[in-house]
Structures are given as C-alpha cells and as structure tokens.
N, C-alpha and C. Protein backbone atom coordinates (compact mmCIF):
# COMPACT_ATOMS: atom_id res chain seq x y z
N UNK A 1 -15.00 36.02 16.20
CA UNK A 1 -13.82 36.12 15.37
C UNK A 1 -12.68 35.24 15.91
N UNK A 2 -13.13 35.13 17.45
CA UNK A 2 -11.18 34.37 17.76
C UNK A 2 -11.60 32.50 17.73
N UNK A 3 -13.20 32.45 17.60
CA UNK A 3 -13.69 31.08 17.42
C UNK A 3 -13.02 31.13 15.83
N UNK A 4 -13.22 31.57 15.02
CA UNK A 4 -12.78 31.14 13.56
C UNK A 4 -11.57 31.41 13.49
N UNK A 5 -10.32 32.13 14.23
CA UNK A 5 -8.90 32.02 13.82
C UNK A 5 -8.61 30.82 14.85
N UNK A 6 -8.88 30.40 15.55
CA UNK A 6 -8.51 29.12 16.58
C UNK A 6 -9.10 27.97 15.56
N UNK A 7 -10.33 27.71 15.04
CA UNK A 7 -10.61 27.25 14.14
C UNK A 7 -9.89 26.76 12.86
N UNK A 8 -9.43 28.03 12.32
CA UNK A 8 -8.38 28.02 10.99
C UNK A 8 -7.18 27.46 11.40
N UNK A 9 -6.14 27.65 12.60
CA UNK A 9 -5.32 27.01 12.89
C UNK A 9 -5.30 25.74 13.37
N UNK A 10 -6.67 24.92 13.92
CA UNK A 10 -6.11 24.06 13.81
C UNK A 10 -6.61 23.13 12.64
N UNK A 11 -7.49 23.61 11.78
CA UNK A 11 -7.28 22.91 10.79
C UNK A 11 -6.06 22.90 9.97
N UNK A 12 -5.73 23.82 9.78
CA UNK A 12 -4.64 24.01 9.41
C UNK A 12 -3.21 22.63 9.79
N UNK A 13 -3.26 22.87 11.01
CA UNK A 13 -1.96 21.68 11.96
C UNK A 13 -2.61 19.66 11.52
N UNK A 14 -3.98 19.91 11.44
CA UNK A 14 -4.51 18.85 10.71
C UNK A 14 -4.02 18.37 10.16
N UNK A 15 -4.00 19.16 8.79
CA UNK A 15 -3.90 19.19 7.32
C UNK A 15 -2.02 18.84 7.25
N UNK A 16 -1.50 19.80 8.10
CA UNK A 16 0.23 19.47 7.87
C UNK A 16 0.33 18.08 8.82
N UNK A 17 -0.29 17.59 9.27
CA UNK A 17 0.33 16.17 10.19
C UNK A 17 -0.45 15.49 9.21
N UNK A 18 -1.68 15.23 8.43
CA UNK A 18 -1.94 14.12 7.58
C UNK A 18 -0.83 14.56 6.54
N UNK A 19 -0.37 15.52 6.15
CA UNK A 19 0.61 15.32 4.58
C UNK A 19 1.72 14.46 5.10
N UNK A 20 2.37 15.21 6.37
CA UNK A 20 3.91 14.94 6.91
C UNK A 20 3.80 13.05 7.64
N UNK A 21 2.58 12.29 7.48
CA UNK A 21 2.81 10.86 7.84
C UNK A 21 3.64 10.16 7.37
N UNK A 22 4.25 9.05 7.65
CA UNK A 22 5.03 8.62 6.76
C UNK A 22 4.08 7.97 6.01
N UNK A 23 4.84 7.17 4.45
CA UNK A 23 4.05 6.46 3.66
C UNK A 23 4.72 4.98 3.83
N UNK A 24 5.73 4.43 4.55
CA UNK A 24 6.49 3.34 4.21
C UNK A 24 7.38 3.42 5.41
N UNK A 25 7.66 2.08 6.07
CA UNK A 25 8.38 2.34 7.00
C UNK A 25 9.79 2.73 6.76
N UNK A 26 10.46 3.05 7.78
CA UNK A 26 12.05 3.78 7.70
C UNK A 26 12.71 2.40 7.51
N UNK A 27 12.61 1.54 8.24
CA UNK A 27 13.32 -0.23 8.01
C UNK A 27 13.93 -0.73 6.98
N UNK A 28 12.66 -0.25 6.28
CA UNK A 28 12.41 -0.97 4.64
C UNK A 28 11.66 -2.34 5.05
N UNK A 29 11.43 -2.36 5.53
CA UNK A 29 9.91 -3.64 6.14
C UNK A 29 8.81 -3.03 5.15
N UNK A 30 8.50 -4.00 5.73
CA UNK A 30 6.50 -3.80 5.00
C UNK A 30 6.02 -2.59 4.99
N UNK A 31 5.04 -2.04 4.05
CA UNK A 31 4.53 -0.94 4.06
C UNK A 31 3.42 -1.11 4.02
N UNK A 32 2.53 -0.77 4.95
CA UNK A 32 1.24 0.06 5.23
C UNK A 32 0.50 0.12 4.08
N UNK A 33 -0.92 -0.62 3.31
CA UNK A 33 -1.72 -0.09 2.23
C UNK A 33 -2.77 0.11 2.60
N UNK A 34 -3.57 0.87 1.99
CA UNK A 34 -5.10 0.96 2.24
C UNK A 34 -5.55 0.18 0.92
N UNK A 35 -6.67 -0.50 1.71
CA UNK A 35 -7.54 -1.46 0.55
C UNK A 35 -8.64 -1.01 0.27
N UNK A 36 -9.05 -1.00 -0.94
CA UNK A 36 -10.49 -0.02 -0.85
C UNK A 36 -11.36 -0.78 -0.14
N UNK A 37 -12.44 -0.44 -0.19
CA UNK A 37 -13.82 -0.27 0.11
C UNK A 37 -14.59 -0.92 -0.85
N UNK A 38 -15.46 -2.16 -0.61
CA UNK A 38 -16.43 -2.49 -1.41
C UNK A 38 -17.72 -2.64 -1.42
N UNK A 39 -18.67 -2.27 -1.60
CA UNK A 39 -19.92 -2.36 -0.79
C UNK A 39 -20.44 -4.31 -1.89
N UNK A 40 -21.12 -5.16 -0.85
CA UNK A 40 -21.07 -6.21 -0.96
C UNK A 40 -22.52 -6.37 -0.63
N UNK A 41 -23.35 -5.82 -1.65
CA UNK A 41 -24.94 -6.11 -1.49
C UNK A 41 -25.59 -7.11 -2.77
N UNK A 42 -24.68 -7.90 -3.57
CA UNK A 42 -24.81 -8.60 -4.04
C UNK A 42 -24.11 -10.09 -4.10
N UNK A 43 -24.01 -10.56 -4.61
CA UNK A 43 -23.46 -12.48 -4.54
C UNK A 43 -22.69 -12.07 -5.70
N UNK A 44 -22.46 -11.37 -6.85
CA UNK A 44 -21.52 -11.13 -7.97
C UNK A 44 -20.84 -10.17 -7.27
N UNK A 45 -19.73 -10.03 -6.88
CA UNK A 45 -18.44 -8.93 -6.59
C UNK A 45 -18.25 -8.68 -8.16
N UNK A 46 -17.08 -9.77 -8.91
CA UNK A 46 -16.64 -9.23 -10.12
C UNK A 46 -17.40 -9.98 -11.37
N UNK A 47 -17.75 -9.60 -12.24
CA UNK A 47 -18.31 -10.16 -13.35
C UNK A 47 -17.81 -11.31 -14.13
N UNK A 48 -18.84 -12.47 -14.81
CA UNK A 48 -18.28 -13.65 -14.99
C UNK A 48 -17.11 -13.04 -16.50
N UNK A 49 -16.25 -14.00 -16.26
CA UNK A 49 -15.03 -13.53 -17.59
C UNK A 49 -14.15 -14.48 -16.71
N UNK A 50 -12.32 -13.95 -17.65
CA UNK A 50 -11.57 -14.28 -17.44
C UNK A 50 -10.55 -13.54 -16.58
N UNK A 51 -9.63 -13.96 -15.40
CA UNK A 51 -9.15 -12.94 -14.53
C UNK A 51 -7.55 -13.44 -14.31
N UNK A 52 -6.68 -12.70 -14.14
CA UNK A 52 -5.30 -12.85 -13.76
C UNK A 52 -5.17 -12.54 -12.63
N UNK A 53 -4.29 -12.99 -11.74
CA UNK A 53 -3.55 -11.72 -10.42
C UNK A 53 -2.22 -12.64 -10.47
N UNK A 54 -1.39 -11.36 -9.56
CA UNK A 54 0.06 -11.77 -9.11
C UNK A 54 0.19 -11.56 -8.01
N UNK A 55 1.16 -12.30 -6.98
CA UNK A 55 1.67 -11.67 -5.78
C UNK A 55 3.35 -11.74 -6.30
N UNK A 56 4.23 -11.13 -5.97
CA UNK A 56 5.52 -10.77 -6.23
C UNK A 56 6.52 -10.59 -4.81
N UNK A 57 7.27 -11.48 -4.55
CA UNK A 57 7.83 -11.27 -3.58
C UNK A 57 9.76 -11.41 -4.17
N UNK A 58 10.71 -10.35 -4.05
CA UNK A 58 12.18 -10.92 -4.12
C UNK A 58 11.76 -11.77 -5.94
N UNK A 59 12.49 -12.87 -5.54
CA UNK A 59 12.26 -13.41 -7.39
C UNK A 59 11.54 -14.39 -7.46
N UNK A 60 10.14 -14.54 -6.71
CA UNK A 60 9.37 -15.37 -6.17
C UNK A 60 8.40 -15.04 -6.85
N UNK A 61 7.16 -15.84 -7.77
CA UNK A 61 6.08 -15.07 -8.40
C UNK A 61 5.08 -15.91 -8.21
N UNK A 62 3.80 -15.64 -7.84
CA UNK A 62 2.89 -16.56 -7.73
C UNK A 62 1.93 -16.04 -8.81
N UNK A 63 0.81 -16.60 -9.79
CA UNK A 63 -0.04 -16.45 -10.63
C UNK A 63 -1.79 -17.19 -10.30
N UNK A 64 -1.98 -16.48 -10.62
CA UNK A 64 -3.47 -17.21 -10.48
C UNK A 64 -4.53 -16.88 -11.62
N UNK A 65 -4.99 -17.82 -12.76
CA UNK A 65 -5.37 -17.84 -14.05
C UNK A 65 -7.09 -18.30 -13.43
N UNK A 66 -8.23 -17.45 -13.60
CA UNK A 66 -9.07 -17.53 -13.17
C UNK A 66 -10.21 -18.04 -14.28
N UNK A 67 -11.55 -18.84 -14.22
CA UNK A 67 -12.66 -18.33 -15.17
C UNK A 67 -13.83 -18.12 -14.36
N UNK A 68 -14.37 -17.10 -14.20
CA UNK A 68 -15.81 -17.06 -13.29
C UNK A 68 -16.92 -17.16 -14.24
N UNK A 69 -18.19 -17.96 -14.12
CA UNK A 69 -19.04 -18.44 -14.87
C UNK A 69 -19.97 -18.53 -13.53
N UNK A 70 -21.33 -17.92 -13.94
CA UNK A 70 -22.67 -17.80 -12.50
C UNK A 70 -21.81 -18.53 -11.06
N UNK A 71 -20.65 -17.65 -10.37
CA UNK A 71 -20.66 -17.79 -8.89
C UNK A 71 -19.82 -19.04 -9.24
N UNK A 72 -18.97 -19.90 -10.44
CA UNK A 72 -18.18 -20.81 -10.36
C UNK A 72 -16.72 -20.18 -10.87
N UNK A 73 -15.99 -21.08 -10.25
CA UNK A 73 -14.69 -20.44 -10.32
C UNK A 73 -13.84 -21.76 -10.88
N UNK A 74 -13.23 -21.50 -12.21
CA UNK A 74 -12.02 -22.63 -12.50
C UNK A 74 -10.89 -21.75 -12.77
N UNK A 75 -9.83 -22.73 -12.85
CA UNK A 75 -8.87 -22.42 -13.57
C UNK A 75 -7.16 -22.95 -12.57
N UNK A 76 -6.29 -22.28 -12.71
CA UNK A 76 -5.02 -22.72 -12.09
C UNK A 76 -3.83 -21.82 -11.03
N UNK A 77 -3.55 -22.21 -10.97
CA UNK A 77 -2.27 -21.50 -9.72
C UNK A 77 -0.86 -22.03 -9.85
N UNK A 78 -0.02 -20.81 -10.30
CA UNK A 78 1.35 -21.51 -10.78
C UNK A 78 2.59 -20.73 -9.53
N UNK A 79 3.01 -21.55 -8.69
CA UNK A 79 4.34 -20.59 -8.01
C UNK A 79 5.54 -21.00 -8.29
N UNK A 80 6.30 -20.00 -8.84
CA UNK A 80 7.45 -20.40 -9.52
C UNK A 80 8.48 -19.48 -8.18
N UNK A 81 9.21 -20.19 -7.50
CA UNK A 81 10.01 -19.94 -6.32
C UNK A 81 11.65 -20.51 -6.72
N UNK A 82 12.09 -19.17 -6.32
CA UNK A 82 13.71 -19.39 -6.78
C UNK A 82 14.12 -20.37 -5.92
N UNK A 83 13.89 -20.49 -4.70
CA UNK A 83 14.53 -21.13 -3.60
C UNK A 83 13.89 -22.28 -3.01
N UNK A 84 12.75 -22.86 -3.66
CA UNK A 84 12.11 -23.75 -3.04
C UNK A 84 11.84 -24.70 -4.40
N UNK A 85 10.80 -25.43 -4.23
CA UNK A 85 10.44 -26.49 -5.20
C UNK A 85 9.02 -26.02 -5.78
N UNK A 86 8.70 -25.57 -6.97
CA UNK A 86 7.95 -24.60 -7.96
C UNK A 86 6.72 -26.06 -8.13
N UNK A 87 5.58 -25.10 -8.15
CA UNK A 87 4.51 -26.30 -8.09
C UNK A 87 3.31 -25.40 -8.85
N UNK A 88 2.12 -26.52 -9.29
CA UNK A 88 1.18 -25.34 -10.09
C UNK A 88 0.25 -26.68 -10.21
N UNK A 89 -1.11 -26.53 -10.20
CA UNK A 89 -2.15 -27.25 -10.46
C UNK A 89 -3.41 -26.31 -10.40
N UNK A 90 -4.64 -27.34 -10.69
CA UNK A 90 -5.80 -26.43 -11.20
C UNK A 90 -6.78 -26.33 -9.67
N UNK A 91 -7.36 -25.36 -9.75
CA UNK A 91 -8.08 -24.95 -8.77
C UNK A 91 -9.81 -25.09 -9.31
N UNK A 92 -10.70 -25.13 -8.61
CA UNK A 92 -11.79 -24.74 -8.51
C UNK A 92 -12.60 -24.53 -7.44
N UNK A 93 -13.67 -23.38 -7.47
CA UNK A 93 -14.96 -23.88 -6.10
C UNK A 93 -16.32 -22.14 -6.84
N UNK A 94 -15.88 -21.57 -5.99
CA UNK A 94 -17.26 -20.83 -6.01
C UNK A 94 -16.92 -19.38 -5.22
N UNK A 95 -17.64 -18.17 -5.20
CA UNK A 95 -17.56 -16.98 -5.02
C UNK A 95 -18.85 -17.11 -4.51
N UNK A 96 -19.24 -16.20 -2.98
CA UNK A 96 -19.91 -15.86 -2.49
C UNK A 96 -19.98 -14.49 -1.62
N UNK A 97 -20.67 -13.66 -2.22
CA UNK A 97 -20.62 -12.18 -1.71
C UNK A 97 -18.54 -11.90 -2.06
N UNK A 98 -18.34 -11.42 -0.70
CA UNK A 98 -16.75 -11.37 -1.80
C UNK A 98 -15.43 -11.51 -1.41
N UNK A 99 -16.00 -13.27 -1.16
CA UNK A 99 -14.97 -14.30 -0.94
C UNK A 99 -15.42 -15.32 -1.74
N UNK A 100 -13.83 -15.85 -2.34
CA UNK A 100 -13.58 -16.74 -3.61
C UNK A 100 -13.39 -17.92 -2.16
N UNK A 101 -14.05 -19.03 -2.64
CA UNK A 101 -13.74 -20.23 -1.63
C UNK A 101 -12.94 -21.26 -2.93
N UNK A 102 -12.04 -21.93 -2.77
CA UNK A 102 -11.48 -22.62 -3.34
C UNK A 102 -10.89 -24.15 -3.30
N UNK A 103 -10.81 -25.12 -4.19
CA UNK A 103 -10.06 -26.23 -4.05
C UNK A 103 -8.61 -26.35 -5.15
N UNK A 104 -7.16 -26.08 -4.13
CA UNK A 104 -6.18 -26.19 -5.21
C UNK A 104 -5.88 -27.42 -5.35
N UNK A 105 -5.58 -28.07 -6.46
CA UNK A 105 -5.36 -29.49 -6.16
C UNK A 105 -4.15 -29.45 -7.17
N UNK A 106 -2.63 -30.23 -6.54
CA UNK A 106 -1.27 -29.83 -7.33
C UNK A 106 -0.70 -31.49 -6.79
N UNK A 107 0.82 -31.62 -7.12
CA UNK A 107 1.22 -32.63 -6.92
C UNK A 107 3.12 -32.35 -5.95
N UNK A 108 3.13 -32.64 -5.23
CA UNK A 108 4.26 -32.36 -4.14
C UNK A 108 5.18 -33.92 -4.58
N UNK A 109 6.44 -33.66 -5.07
CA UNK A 109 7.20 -35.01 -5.14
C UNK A 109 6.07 -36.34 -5.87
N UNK A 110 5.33 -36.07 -6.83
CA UNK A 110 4.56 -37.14 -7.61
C UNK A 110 2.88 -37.21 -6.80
N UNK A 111 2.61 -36.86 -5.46
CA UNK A 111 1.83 -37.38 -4.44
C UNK A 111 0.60 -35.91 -4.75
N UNK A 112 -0.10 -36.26 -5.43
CA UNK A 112 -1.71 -35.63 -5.48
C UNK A 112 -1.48 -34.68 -3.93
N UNK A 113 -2.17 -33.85 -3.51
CA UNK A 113 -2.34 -32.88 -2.74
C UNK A 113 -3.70 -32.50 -2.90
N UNK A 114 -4.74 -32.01 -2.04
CA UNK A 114 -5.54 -30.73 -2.16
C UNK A 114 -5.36 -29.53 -0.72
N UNK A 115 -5.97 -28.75 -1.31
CA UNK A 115 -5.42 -27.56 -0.12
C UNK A 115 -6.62 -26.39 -0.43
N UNK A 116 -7.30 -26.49 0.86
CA UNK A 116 -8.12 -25.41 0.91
C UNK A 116 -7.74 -23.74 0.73
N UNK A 117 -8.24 -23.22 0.15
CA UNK A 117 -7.74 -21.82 -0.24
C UNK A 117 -9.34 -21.08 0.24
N UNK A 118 -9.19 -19.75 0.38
CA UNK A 118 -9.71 -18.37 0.59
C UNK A 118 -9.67 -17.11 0.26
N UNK A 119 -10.23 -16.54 -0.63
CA UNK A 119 -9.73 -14.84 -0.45
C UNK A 119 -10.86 -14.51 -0.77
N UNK A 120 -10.56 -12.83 -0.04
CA UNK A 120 -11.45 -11.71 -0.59
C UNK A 120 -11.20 -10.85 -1.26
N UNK A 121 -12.22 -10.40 -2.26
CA UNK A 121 -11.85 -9.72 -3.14
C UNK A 121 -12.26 -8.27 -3.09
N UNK A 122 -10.99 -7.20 -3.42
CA UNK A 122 -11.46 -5.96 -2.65
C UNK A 122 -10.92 -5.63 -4.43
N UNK A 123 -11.58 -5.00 -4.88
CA UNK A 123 -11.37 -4.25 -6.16
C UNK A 123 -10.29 -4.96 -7.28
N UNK A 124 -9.40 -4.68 -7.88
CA UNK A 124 -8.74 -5.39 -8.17
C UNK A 124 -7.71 -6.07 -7.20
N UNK A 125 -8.16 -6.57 -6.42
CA UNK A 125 -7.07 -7.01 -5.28
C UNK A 125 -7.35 -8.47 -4.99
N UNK A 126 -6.82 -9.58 -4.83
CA UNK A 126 -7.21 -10.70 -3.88
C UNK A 126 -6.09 -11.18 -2.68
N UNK A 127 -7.19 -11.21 -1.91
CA UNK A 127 -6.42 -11.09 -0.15
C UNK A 127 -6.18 -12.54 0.50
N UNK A 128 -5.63 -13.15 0.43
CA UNK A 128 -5.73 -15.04 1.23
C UNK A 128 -5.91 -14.72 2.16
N UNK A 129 -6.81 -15.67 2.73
CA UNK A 129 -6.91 -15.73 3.98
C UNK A 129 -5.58 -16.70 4.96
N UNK A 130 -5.88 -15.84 6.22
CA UNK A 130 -4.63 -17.13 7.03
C UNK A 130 -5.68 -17.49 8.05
N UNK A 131 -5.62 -18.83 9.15
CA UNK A 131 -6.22 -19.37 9.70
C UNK A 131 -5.31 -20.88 10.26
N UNK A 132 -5.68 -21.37 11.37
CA UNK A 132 -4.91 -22.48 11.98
C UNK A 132 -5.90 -23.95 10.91
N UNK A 133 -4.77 -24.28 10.17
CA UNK A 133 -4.78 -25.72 9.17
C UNK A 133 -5.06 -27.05 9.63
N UNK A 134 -5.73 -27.64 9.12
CA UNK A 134 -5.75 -29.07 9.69
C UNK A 134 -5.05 -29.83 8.28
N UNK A 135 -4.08 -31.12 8.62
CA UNK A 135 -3.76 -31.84 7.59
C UNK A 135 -4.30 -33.45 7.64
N UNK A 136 -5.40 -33.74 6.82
CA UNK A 136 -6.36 -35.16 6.62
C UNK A 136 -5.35 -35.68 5.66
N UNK A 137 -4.84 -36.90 6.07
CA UNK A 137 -4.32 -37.66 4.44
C UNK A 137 -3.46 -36.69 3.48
N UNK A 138 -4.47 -36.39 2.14
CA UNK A 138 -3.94 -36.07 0.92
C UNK A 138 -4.10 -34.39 1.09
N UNK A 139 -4.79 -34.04 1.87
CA UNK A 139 -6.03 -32.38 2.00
C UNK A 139 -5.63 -31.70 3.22
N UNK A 140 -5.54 -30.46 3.20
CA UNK A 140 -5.41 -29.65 4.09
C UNK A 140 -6.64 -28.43 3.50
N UNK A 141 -6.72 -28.25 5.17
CA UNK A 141 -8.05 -27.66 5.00
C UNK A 141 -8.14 -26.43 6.39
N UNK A 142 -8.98 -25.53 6.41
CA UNK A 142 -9.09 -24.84 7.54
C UNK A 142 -9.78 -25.16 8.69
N UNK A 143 -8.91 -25.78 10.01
CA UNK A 143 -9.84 -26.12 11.17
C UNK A 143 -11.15 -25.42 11.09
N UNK A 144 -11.44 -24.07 11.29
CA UNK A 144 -12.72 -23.04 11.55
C UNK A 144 -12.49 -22.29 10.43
N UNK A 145 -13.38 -22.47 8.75
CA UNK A 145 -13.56 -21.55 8.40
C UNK A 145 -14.36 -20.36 8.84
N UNK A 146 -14.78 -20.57 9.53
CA UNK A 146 -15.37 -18.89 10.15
C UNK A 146 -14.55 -18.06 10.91
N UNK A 147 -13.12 -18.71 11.34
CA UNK A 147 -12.56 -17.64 11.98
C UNK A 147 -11.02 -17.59 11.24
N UNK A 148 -11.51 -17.47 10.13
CA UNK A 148 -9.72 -17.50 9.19
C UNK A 148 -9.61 -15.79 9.12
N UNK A 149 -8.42 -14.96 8.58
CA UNK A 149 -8.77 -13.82 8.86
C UNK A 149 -8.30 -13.70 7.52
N UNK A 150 -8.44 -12.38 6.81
CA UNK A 150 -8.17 -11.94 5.33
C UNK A 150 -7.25 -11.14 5.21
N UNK A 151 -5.95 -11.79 5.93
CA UNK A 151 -4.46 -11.05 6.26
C UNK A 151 -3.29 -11.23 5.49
N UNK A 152 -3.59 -12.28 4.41
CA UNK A 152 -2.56 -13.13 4.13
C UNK A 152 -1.70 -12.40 2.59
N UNK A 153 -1.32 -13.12 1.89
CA UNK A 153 -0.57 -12.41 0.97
C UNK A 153 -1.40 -11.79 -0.21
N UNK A 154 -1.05 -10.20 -0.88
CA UNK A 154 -2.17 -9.49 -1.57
C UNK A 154 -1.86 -9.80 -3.23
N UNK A 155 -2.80 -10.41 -3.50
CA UNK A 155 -2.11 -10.42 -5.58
C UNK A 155 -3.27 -8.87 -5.87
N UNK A 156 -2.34 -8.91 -7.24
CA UNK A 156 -3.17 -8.09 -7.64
C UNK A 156 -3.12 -8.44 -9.29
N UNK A 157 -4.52 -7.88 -9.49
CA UNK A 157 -4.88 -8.28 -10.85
C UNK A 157 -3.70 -7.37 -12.07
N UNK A 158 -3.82 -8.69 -12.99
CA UNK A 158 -2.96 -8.46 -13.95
C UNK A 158 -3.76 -8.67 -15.48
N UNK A 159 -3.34 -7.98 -16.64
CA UNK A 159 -3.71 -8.51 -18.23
C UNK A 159 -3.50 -9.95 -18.73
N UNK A 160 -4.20 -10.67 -18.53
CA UNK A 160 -3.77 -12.30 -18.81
C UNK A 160 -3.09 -11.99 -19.80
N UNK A 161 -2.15 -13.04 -19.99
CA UNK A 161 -1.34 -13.83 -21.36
C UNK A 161 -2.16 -14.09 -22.72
C-alpha cells in the first residue's frame, strides 16, 4: 500500500512540473518548438502537386511556390525585405527521402547568381539547412554537404494564391 501512495505522488509532481514548463521564453527571444516526427521509409515524403510555405519574420516575408513531379522539384522563391534589397528567382533540383536539395538561381544588382539551398521536410514544415558556404564565381554552394545541419529558418506551408 505505501509502494502505491509513494507511487501516486510522484506521479502526480510529474504531471504538475510537465504542465507548469514554460512554453516561450520570459525575454521575448525565440521560442522553443517541437517538430514532428516523420517516419522516412520511402523516397516520396510529400506527394507530387503544388506546394506553398512562408517564413515571417518583423515585416520581412519569404515565399516559396513549389511543383513536385516523380522526386523533381520546380518553381520560385520570392523575399520581399523591408530593410534590405527584395530579390526572387526560380529554383529547381530534386527530393530525396526528406530533404528537398535545390538550385536558386536570382539576380543581385543585374549579375545572375546561383545558390545552393537545402531543407527538410517535417510535416507541413520546411527547415533550411545552415552549413559553412563556399563562394565559386557566380554560385555559392555548401563546402560539406554532409555536414550542413537542419537548423536554419522554419517556413511553413501555406494555401497557394
């Protein structure tokens, strides 16, 4: 009997320290998300169609207008930035298990650009990857794609236009 009331209490103290966590820091900094869970036993994550996401920062909006067709990926990337110089060109590459590998290709002051891109895709979510850059000429690209990490800024899917 005193195994099951020692028992009950501390489940109990459990249960009140997971409610009483915080959800968001006190700062007002960044907050803490959980990303789901995807199980990744196939080469299709999301089904071929058409896809939106946003990331939203202050009055900063980034877009990403997708088409997936068997494991190919087209379409564009528009960032419209209050405070900087707003840029948008078309992307393409390919999805494997469930990371989108990508080529953005846009124009900086008239001058062609490409720029290697990354994310993974966790439910409706896409995650960029960050990683140390190399800059060739016109292209930037990831020194070691194998050691980029999937930390970077989160869009999340939206109802296209």
């Amino acid at each position: 009997m005193k195994n099951l009331l020692l028992s009950m209490v501390i489940l109990g103290f459990l249960v009140l320290g997971c409610r009483n966590s915080p959800s968001s820091s006190s700062d007002g900094g960044p907050v803490a998300i959980s990303l789901p869970e995807t199980e990744v036993d196939s080469v299709q994550v999301i089904l071929d169609g058409n896809y939106c996401y946003r990331y939203m920062i202050h009055r900063d909006t980034y877009d990403i207008h997708l088409t997936l067709s068997q494991g190919q990926v087209r379409g564009e990337m528009n960032f419209d930035k209050q405070e900087d110089q707003n840029t948008s060109g078309s992307i393409e590459g390919y999805i494997k298990e469930d990371v989108m590998n990508l080529k953005y290709r846009h124009r900086i002051d008239g001058t062609p650009k490409v720029r290697e891109l990354s994310f993974r895709i966790r439910g409706n979510l896409l995650i960029s990857a960050e990683g140390e850059e190399l800059t060739e000429g016109d292209s930037t690209f990831f020194r070691d794609p194998a050691s980029v990490r999937y930390e970077g800024l989160v869009y999340s899917r939206i109802d296209c236009p």
